[in-house]
C-alpha atoms as a PDB file:
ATOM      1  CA  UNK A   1     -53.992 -82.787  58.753  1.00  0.00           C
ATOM      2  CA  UNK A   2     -55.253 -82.681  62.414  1.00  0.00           C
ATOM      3  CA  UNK A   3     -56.590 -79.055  63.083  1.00  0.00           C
ATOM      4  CA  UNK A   4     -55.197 -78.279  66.479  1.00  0.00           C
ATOM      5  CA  UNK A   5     -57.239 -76.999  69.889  1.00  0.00           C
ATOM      6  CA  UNK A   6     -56.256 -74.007  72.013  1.00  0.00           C
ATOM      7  CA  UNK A   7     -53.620 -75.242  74.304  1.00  0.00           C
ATOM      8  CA  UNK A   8     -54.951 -76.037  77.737  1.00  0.00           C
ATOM      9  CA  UNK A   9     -57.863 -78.625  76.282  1.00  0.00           C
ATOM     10  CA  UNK A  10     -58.300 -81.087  78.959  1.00  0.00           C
ATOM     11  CA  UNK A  11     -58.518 -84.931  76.899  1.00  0.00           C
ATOM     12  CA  UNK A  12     -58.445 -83.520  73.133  1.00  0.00           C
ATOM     13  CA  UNK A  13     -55.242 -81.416  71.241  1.00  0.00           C
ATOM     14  CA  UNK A  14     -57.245 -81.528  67.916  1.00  0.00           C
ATOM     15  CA  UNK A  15     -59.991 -82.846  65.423  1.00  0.00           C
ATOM     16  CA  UNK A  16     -59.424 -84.835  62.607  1.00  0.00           C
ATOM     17  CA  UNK A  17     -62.207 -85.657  59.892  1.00  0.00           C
ATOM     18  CA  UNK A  18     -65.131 -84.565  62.340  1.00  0.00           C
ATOM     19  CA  UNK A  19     -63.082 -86.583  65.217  1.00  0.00           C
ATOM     20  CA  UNK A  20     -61.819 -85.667  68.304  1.00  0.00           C
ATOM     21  CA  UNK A  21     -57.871 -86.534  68.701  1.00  0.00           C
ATOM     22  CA  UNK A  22     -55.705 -86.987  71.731  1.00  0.00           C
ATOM     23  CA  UNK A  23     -51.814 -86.376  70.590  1.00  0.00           C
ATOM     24  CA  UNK A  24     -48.987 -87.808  72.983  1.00  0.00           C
ATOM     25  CA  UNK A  25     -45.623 -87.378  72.010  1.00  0.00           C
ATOM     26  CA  UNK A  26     -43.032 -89.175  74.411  1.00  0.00           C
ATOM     27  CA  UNK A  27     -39.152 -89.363  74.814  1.00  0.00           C
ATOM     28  CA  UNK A  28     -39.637 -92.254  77.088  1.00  0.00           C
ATOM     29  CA  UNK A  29     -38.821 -95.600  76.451  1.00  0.00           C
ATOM     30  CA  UNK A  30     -41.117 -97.686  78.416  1.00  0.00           C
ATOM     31  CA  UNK A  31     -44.614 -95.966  78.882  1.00  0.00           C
ATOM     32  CA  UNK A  32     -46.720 -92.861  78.060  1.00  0.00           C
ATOM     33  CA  UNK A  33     -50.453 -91.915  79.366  1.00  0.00           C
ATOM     34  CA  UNK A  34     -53.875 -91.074  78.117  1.00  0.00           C
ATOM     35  CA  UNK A  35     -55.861 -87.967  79.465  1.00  0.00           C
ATOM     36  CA  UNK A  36     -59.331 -89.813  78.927  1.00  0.00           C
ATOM     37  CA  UNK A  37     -61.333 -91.668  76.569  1.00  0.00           C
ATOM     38  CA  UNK A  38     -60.827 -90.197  73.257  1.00  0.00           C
ATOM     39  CA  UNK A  39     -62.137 -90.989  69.633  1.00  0.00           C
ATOM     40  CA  UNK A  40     -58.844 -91.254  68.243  1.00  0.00           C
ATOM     41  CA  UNK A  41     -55.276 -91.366  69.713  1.00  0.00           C
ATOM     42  CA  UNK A  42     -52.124 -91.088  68.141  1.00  0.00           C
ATOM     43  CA  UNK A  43     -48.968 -91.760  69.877  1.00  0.00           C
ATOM     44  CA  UNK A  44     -45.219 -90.728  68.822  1.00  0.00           C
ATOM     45  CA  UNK A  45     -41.900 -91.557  70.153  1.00  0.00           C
ATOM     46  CA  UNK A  46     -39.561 -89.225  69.789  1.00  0.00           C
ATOM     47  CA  UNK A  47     -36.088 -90.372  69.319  1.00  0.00           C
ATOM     48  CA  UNK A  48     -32.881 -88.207  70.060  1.00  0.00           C
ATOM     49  CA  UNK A  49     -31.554 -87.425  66.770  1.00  0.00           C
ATOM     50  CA  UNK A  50     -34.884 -86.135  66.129  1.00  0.00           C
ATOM     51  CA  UNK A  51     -36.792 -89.316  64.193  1.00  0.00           C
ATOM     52  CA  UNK A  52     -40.098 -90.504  65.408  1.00  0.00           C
ATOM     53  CA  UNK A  53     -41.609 -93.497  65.395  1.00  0.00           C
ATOM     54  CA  UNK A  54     -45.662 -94.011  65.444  1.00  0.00           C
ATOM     55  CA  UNK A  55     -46.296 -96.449  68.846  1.00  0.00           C
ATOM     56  CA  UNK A  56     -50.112 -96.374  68.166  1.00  0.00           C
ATOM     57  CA  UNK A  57     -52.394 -94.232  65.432  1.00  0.00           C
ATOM     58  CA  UNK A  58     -56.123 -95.385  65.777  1.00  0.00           C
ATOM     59  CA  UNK A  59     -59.554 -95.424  67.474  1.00  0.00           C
ATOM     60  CA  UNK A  60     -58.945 -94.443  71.295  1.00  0.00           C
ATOM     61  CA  UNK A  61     -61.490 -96.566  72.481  1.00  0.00           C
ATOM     62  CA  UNK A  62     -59.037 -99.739  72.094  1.00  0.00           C
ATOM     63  CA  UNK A  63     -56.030 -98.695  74.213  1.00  0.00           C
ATOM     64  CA  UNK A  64     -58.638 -96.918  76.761  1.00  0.00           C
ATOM     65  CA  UNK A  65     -60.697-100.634  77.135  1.00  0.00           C
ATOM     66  CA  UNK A  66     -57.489-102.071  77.339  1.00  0.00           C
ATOM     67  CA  UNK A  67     -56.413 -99.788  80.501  1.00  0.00           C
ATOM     68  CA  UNK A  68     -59.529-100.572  81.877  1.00  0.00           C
ATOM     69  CA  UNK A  69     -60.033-104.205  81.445  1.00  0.00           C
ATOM     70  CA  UNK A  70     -61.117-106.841  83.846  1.00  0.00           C
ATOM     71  CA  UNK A  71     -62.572-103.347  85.595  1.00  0.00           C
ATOM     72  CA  UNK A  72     -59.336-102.374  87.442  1.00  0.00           C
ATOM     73  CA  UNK A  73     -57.751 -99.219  86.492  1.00  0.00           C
ATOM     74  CA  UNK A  74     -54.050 -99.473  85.463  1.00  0.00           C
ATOM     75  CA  UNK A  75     -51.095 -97.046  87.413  1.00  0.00           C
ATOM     76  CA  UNK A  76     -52.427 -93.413  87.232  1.00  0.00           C
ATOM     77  CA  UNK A  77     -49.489 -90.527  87.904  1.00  0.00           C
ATOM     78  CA  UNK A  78     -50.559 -87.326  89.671  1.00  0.00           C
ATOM     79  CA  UNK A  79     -53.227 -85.789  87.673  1.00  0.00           C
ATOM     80  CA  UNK A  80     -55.155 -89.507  87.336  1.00  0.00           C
ATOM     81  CA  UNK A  81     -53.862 -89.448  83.917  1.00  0.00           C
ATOM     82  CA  UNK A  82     -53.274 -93.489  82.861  1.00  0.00           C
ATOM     83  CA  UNK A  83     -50.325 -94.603  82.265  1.00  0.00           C
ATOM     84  CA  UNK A  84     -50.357 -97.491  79.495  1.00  0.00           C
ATOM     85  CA  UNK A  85     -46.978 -99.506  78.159  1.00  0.00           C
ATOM     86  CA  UNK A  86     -45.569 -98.506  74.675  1.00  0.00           C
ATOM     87  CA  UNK A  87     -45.534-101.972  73.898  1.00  0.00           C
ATOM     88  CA  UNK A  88     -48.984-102.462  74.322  1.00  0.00           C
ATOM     89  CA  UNK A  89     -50.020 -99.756  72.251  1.00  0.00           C
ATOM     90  CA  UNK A  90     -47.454-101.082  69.555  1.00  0.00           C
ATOM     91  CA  UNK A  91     -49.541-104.234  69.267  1.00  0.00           C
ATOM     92  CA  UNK A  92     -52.833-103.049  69.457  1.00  0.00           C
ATOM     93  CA  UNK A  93     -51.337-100.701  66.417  1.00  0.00           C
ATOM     94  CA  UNK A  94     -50.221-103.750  64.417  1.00  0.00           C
ATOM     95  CA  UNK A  95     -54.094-104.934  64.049  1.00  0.00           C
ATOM     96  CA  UNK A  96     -55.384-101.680  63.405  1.00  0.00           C
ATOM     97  CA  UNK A  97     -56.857-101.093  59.602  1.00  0.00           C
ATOM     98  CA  UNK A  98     -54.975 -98.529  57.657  1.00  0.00           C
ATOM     99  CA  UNK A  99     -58.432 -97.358  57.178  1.00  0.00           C
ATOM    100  CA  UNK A 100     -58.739 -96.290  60.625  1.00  0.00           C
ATOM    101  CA  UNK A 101     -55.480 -94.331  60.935  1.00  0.00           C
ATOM    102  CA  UNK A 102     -54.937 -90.828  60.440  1.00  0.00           C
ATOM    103  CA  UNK A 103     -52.720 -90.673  57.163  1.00  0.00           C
ATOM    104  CA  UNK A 104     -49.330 -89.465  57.514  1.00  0.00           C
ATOM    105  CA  UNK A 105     -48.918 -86.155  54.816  1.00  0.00           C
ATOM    106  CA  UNK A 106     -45.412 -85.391  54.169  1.00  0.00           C
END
């Protein structure tokens, strides 16, 4: 249900219900980054056999606050993306409102 961007869109890979979405989809096991401060972020792991599971669906503000907490920034890689911890984003995921997800259509 997200309409996708043009590739090449700096933070944002779509909008979803008037929203602006950042979409990271990972094979790694440990971390993944954020481009920037988005309205909504949704996060997949992709497994081998092809399955996915969803590390983080919500309002991008949370994980983004969370990266820059304490006012430190967390690891950047080359492009001054941040990198942020699946597990973190797993349970900042677990208290996030069904409401504020975007719904999975199969």
């Amino acid at each position: 249900g997200v309409e996708l961007y043009r590739p090449g869109h700096r933070i944002h890979d779509g909008k979803w219900n008037g929203k602006n979405v950042q979409i990271k989809a990972t094979q790694r096991n440990n971390t993944t980054y954020v481009k920037g401060e988005t309205e909504l972020l949704l996060v997949l792991q992709i497994m081998e056999n092809g399955d996915f599971e969803e590390i983080y669906n919500g309002d991008g503000k949370r994980p983004w606050n969370l990266l820059n907490r304490f006012g430190k920034p967390r690891n950047t890689d080359r492009a001054g993306d941040k990198i942020i911890p699946l597990n973190q984003l797993r349970e900042i995921n677990r208290t996030t409102e069904a409401s504020e997800k975007i719904p999975r259509i199969k």
